[in-house]
N, C-alpha and C. Protein backbone atom coordinates (compact mmCIF):
# COMPACT_ATOMS: atom_id res chain seq x y z
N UNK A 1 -75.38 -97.31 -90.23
CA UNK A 1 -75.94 -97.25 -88.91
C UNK A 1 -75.75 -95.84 -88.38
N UNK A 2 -76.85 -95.57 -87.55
CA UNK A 2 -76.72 -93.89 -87.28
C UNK A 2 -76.80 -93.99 -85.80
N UNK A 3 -75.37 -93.24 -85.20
CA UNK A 3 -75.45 -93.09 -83.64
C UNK A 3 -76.27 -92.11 -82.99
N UNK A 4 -77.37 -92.37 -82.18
CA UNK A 4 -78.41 -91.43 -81.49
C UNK A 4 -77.46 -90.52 -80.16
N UNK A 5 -77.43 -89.50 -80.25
CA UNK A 5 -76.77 -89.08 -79.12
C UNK A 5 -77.78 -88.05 -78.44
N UNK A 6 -77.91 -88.12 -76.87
CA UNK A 6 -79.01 -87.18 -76.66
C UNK A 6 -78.12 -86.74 -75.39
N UNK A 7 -78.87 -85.08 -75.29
CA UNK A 7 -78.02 -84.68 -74.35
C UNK A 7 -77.10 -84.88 -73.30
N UNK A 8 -78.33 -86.51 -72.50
CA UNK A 8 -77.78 -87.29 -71.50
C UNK A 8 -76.71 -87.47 -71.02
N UNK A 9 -76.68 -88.31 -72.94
CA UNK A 9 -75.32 -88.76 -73.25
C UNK A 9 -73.94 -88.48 -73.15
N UNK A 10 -74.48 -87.14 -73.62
CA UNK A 10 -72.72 -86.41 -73.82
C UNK A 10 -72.86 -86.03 -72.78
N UNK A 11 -74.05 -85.16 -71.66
CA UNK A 11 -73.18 -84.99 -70.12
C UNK A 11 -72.55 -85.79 -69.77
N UNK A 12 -72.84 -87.48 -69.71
CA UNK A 12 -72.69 -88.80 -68.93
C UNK A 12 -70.94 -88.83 -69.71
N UNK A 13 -70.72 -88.64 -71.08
CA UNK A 13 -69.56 -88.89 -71.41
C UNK A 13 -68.32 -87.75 -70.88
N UNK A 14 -68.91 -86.53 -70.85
CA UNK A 14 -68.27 -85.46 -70.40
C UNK A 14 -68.17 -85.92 -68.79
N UNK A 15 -68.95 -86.17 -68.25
CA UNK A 15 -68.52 -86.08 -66.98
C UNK A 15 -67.14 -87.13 -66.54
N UNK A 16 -67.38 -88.61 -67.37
CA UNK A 16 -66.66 -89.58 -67.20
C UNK A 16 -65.26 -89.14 -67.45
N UNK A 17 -64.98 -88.35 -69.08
CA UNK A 17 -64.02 -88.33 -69.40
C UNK A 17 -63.25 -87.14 -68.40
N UNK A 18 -63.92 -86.58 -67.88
CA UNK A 18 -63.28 -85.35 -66.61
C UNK A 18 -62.55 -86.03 -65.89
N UNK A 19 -63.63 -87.11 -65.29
CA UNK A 19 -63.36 -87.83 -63.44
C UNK A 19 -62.04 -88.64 -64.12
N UNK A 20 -61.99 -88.68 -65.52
CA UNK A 20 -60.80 -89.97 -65.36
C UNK A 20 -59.47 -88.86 -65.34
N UNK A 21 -59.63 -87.69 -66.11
CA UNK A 21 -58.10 -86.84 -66.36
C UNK A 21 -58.11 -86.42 -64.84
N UNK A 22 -58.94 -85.95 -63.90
CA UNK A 22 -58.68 -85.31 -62.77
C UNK A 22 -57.92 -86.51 -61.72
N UNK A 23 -58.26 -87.88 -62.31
CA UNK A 23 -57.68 -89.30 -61.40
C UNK A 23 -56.13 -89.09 -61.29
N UNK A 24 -56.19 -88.84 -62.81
CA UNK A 24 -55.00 -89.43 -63.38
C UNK A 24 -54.07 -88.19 -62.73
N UNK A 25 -54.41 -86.89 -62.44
CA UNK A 25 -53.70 -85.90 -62.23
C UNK A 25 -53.36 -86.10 -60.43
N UNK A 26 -54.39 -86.59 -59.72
CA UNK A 26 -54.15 -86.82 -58.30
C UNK A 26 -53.20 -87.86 -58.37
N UNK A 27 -53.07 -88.67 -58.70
CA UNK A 27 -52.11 -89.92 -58.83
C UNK A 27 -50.26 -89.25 -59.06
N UNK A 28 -49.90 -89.55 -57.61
CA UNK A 28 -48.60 -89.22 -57.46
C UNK A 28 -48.25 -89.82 -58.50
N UNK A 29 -46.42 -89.23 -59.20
CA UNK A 29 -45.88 -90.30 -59.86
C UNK A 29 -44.59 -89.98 -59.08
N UNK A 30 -44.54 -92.00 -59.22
CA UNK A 30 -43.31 -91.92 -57.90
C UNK A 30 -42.01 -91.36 -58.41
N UNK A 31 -41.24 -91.27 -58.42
CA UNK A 31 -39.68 -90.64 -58.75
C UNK A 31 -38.62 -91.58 -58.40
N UNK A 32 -38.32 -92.31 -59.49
CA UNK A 32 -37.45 -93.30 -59.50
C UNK A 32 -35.65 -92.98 -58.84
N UNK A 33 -35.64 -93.40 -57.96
CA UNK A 33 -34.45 -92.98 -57.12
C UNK A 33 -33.34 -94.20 -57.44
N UNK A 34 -33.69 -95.32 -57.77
CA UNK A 34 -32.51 -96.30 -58.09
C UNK A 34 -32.31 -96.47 -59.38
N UNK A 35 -31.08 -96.62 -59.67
CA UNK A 35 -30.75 -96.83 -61.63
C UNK A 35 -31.19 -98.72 -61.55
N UNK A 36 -31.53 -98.72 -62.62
CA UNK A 36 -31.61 -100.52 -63.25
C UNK A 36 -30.80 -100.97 -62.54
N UNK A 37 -29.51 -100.68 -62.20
CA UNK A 37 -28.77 -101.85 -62.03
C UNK A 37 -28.83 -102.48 -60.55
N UNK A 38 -29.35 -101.40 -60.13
CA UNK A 38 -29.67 -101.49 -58.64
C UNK A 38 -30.89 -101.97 -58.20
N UNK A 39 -32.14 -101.54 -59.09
CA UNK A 39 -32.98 -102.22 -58.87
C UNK A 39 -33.68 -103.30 -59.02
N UNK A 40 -32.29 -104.10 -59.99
CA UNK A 40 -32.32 -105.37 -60.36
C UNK A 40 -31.84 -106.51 -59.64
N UNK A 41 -30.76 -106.07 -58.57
CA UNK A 41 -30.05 -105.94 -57.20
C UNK A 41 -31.06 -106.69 -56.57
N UNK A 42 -31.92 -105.28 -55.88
CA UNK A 42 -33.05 -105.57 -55.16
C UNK A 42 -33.67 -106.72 -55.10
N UNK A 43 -34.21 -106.74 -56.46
CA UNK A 43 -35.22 -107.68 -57.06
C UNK A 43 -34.36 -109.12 -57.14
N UNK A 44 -33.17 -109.18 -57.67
CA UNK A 44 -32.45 -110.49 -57.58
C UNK A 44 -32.02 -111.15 -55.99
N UNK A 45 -32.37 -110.16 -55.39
CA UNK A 45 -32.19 -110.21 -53.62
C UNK A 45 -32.95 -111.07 -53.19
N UNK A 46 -33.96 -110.85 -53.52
CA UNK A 46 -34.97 -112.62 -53.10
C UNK A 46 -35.54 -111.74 -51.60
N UNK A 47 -34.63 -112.59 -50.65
CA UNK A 47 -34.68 -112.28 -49.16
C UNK A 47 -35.24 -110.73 -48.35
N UNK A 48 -35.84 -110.82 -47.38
CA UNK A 48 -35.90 -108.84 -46.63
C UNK A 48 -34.39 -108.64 -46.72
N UNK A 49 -33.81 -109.57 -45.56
CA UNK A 49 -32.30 -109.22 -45.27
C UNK A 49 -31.14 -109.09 -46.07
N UNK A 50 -31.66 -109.14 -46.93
CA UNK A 50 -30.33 -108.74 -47.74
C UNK A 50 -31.09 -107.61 -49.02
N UNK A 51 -32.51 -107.60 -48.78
CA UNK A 51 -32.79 -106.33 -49.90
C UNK A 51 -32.64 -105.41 -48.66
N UNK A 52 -32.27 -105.15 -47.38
CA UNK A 52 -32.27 -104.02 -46.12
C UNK A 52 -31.13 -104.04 -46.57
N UNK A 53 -29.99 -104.70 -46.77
CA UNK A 53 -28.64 -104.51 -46.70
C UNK A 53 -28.36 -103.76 -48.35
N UNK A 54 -28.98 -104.07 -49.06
CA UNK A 54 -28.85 -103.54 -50.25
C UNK A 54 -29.21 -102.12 -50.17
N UNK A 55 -30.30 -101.64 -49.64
CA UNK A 55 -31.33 -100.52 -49.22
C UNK A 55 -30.09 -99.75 -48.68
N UNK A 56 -29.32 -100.17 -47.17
CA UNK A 56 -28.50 -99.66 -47.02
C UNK A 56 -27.33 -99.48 -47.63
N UNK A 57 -26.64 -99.94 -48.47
CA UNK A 57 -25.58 -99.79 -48.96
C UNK A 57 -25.36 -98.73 -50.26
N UNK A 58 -27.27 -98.51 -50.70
CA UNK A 58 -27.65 -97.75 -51.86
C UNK A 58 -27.35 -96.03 -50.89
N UNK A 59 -28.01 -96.31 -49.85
CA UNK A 59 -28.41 -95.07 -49.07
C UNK A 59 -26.69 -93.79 -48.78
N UNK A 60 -25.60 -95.44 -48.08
CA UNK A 60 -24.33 -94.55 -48.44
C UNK A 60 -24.18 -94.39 -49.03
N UNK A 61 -24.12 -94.56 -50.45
CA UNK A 61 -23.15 -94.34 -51.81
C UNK A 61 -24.25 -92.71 -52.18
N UNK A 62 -25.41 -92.89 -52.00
CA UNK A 62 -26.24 -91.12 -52.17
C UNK A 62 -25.55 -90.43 -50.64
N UNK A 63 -24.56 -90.49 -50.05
CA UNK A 63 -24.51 -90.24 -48.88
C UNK A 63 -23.02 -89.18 -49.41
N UNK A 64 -22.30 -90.20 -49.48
CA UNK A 64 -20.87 -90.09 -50.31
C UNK A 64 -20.57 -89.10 -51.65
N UNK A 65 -21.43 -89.36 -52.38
CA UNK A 65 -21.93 -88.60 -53.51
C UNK A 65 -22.25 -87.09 -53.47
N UNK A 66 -23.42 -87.49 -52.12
CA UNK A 66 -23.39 -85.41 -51.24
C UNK A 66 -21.92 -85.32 -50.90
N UNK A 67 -21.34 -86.07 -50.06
CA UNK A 67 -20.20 -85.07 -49.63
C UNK A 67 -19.14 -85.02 -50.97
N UNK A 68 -19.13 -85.75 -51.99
CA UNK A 68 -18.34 -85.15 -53.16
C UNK A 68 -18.79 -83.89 -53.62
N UNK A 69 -19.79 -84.17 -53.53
CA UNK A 69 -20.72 -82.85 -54.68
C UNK A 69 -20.21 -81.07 -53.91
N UNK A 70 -20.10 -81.69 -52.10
CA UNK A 70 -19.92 -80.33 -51.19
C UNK A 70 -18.32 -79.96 -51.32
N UNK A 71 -17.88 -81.26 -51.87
CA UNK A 71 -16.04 -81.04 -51.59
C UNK A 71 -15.90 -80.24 -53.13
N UNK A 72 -16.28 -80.40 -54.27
CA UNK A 72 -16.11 -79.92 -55.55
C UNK A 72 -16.84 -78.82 -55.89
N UNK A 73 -17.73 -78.13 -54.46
CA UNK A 73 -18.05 -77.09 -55.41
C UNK A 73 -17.72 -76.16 -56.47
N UNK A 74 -18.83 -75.83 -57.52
CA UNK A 74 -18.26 -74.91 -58.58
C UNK A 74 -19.22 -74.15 -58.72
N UNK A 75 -19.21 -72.50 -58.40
CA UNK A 75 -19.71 -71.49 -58.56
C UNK A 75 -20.72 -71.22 -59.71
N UNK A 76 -19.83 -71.62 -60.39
CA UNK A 76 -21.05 -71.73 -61.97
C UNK A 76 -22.06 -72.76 -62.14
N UNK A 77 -21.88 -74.30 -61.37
CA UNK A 77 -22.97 -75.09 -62.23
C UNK A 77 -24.33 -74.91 -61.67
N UNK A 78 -25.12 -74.48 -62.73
CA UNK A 78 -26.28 -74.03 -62.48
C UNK A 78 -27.24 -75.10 -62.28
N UNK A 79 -26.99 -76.73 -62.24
CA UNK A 79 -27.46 -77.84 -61.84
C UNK A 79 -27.27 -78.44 -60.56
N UNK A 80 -26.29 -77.91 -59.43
CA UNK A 80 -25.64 -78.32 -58.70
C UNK A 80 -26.46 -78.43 -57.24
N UNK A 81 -27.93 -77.75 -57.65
CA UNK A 81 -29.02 -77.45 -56.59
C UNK A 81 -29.90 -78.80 -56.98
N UNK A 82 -30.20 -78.89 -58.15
CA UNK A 82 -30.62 -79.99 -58.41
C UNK A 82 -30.24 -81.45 -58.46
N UNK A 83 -29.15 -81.39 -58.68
CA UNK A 83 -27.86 -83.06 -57.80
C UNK A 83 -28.49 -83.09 -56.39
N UNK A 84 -28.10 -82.19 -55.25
CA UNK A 84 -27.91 -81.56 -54.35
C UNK A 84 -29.24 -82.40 -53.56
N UNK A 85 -30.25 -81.74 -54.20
CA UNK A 85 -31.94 -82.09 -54.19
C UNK A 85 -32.43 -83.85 -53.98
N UNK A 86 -31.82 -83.98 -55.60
CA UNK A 86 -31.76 -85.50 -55.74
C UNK A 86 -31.13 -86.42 -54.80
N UNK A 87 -29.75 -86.27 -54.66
CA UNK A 87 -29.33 -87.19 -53.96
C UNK A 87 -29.62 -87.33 -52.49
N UNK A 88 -30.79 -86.50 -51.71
CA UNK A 88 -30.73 -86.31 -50.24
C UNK A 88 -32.06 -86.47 -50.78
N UNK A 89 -33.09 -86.60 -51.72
CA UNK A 89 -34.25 -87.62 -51.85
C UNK A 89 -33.88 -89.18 -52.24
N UNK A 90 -32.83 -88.95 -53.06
CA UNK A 90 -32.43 -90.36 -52.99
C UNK A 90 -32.42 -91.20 -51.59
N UNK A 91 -31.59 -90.97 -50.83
CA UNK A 91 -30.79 -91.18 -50.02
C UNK A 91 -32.42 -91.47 -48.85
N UNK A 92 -33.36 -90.31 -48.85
CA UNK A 92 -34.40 -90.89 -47.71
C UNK A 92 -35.16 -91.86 -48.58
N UNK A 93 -35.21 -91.89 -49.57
CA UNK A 93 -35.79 -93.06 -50.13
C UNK A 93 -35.62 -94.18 -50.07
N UNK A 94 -34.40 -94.37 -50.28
CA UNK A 94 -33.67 -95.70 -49.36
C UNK A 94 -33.95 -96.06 -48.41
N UNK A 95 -33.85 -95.32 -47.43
CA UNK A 95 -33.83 -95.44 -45.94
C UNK A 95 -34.89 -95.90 -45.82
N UNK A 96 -35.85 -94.86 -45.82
CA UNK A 96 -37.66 -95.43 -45.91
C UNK A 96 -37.99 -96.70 -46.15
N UNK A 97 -37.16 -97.07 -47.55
CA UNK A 97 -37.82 -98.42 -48.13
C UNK A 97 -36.79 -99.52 -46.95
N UNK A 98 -35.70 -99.64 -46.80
CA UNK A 98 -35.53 -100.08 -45.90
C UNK A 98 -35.91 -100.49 -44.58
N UNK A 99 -36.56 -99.31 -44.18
CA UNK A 99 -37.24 -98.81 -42.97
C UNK A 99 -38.54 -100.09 -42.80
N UNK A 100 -38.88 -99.85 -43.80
CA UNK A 100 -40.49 -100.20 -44.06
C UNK A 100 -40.15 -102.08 -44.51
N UNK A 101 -39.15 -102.62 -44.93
CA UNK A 101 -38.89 -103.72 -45.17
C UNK A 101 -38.39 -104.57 -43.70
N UNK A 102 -38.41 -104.03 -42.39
CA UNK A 102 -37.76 -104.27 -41.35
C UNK A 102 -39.20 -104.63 -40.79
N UNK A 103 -40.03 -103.63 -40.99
CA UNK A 103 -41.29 -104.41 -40.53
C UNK A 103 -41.98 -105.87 -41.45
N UNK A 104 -41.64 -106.30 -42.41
CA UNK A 104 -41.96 -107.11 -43.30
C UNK A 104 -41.33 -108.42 -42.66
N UNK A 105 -40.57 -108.02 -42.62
CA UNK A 105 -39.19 -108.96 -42.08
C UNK A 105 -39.89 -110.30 -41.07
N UNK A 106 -40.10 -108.86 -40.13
CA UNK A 106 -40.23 -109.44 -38.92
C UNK A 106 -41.67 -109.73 -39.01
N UNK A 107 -42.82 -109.39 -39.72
CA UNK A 107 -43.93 -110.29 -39.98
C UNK A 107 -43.74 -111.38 -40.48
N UNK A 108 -43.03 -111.64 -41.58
CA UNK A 108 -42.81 -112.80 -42.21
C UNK A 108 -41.50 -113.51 -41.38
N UNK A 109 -41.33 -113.36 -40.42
CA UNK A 109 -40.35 -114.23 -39.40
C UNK A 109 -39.31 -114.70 -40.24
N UNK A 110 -38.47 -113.75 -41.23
CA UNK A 110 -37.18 -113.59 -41.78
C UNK A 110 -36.04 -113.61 -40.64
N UNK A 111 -34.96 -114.14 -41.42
CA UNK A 111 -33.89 -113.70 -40.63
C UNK A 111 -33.01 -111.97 -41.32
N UNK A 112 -33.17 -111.23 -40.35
CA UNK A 112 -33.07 -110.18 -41.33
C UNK A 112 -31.79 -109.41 -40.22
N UNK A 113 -31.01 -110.04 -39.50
CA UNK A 113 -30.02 -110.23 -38.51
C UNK A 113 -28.99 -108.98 -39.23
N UNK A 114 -28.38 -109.37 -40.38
CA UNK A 114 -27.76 -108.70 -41.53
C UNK A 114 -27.96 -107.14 -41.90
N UNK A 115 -29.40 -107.34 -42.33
CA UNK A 115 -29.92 -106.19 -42.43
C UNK A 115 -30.03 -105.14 -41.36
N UNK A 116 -30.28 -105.95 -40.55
CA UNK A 116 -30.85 -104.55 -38.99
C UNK A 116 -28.89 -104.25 -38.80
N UNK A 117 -28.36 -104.79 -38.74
CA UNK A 117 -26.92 -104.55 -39.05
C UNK A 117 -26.07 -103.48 -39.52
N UNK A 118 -26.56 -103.77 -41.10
CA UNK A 118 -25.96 -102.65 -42.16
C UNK A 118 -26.81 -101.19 -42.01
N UNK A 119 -28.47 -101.83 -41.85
CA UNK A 119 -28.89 -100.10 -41.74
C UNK A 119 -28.69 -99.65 -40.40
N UNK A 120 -28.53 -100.31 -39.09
CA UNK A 120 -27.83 -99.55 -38.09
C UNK A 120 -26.37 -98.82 -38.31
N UNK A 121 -25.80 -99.54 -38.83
CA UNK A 121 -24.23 -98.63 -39.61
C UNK A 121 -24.24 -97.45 -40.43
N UNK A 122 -25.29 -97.56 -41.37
CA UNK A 122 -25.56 -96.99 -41.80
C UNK A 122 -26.13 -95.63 -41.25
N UNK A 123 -27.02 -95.85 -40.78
CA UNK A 123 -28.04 -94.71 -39.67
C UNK A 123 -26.69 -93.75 -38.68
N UNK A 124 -26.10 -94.70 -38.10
CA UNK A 124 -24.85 -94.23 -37.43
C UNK A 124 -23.97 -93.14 -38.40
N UNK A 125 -23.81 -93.44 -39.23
CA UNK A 125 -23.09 -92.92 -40.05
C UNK A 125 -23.47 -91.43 -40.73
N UNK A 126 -24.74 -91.62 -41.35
CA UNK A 126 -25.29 -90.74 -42.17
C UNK A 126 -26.14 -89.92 -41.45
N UNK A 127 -26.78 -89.72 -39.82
CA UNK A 127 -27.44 -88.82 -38.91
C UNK A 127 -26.80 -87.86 -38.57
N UNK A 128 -25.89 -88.02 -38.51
CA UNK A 128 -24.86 -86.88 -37.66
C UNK A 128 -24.28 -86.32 -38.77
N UNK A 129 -24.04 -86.93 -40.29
CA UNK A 129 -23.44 -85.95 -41.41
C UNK A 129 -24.65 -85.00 -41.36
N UNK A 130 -25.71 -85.47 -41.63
CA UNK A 130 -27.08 -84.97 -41.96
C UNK A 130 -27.76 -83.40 -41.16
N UNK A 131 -27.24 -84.27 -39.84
CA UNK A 131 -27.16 -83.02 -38.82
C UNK A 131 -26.45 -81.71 -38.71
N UNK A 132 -25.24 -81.98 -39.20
CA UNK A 132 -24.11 -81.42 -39.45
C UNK A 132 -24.28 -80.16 -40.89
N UNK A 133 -24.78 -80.79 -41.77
CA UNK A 133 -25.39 -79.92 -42.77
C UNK A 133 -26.39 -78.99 -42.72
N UNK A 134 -27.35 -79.66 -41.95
CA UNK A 134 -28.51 -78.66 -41.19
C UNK A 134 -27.70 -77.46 -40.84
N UNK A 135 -27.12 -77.65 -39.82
CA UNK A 135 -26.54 -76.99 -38.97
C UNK A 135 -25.37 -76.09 -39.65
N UNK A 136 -24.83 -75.79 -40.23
CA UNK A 136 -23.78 -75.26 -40.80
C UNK A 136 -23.10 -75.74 -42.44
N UNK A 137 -24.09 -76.38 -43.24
CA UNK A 137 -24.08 -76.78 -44.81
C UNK A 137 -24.32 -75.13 -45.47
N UNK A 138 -23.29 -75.69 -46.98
CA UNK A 138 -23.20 -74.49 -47.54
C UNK A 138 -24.52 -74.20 -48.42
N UNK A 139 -24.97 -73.12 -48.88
CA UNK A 139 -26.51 -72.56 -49.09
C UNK A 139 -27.27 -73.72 -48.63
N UNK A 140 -27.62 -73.58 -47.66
CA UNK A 140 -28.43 -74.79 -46.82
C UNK A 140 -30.13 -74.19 -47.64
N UNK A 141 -30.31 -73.44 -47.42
CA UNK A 141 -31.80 -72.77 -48.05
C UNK A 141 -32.44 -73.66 -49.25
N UNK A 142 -31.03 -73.61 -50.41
CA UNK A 142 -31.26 -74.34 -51.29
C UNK A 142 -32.16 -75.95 -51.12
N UNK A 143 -31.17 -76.44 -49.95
CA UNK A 143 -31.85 -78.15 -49.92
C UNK A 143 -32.66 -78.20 -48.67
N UNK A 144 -33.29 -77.13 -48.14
CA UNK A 144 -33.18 -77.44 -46.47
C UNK A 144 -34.15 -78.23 -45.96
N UNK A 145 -35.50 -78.09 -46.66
CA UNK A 145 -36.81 -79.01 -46.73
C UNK A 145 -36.65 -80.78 -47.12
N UNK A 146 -35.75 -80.52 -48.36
CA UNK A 146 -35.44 -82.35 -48.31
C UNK A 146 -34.44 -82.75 -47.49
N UNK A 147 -33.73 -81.54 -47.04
CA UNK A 147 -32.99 -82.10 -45.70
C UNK A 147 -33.73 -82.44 -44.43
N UNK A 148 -34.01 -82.06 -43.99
CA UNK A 148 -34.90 -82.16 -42.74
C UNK A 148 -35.71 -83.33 -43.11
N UNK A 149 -36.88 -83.46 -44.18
CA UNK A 149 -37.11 -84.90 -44.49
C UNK A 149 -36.17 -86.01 -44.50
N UNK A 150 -34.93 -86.34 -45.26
CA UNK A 150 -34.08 -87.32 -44.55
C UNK A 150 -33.61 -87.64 -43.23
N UNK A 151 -33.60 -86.30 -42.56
CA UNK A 151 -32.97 -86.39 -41.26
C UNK A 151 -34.15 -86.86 -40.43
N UNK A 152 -35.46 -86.39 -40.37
CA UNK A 152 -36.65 -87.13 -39.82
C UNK A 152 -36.48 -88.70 -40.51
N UNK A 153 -36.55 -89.17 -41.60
CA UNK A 153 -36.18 -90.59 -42.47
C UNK A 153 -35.77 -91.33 -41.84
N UNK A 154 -34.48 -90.72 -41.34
CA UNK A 154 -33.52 -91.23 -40.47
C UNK A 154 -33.57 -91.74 -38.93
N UNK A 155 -34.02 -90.36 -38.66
CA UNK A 155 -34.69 -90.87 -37.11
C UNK A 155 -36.20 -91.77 -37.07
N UNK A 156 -36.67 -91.80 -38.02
CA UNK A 156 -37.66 -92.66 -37.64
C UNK A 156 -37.15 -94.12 -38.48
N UNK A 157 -35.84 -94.27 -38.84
CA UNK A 157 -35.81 -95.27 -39.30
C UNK A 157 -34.78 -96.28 -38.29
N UNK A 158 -34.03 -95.09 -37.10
CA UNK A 158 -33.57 -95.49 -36.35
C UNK A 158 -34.42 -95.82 -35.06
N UNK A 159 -35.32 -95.94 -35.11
CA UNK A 159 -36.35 -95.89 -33.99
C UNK A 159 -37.13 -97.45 -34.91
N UNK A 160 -37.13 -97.45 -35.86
CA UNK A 160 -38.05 -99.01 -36.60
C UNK A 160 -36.66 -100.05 -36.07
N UNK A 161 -35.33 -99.69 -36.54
CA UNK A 161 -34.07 -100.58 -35.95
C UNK A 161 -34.11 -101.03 -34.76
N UNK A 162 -34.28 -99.87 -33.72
CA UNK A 162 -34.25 -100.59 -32.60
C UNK A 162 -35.36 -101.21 -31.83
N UNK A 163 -36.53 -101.27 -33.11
CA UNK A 163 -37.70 -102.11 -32.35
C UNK A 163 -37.35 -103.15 -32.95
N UNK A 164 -36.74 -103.33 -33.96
CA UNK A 164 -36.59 -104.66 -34.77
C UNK A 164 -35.62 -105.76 -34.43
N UNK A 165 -34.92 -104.77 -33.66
CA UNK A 165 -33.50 -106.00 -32.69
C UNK A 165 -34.47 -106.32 -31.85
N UNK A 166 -35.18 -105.53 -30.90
CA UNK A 166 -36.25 -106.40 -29.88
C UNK A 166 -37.50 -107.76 -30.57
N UNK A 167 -37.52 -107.48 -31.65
CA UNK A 167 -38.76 -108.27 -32.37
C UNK A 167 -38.29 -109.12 -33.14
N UNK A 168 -37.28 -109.19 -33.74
CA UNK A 168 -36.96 -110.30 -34.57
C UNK A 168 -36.62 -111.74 -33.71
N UNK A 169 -37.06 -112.77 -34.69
CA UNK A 169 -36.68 -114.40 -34.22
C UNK A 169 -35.47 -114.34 -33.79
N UNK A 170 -35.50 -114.81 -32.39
CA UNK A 170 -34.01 -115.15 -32.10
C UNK A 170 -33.11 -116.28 -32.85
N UNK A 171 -32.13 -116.44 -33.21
CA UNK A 171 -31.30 -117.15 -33.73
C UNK A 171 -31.46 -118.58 -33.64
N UNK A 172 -31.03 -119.51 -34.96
CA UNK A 172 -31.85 -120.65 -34.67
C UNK A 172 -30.53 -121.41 -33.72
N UNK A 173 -31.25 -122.21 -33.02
CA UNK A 173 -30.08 -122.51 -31.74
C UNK A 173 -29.48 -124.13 -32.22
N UNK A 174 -28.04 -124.32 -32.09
CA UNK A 174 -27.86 -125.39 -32.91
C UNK A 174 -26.95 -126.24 -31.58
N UNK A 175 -27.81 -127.11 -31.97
CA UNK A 175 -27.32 -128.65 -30.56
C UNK A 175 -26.16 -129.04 -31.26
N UNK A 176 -25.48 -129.64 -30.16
CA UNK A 176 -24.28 -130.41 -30.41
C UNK A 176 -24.55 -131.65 -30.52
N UNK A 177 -23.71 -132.67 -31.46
CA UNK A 177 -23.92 -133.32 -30.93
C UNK A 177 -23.63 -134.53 -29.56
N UNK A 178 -24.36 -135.04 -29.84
CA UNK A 178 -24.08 -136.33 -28.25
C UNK A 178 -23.36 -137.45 -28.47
């Protein structure tokens, strides 16, 4: 059998096979910020309120991790910009996904009581380190763009919290009995 190919053709194939590599090149790829074990966590979480509480509890430990990384500096490691990087994208990544699970919550009329909880503790906790680094962190230059993105993360994730104490189901109310 003999394949007819006419000019058409191969424009029509050339053009296709372009539009698909140029797709594929616009197509973010996301950057996996949780290890397996954590995101198995998540996923075994079932519930919003307790994948927010998970969200938060991921967010300190990338929190903790910066301030080890600032307490041990070492002059020589030539990776230490890139930890540095990671863990303060880690860390708004969390938050975010958290952030964004608070509105879920409260569409799907969860009890997510827990959650608005831990990431308020959380938020408390990690704004003012965050700030603090801005403000006087060592080679700040190095991280200063994914800093400022967490610290915005943050504030807009503390601003989803306190719409979410106003919006969530109030508590289910339990009669005594008679």
């Amino acid at each position: 059998m003999r394949a007819i190919t006419t000019p058409g053709t191969v424009l029509l194939l050339a053009a296709v096979l372009s539009n698909v590599s140029a797709a594929r090149a616009a197509i973010p790829q996301k950057k996996e910020y949780l290890s397996e074990a954590e995101a198995d966590k998540i996923r075994d979480a079932g519930m919003t309120g307790p994948r927010i509480v998970l969200y938060a509890k991921f967010a300190g430990d990338r929190i903790k991790k910066l301030q080890y990384e600032f307490a041990h500096m070492d002059p020589g490691d030539q990776k230490r910009t890139d930890r540095v990087n990671s863990l303060i994208n880690s860390y708004a990544g969390c938050i975010d996904d958290a952030a964004d699970l608070l509105d879920i919550g409260i569409e799907k009329q969860e009890d997510i009581r827990e959650g608005v909880k831990a990431l308020q503790a959380q938020i408390k906790e990690a704004l003012p380190y965050l700030q603090d680094l801005a403000a006087k962190g060592p080679e700040r230059e190095t991280y200063k763009d994914n800093l400022d993105d967490a610290i915005e993360a943050t504030q807009d994730a503390a601003k989803d919290v306190e719409k979410a104490s106003k919006e969530m189901a109030p508590p289910p109310v339990r009669r005594k009995p008679s």
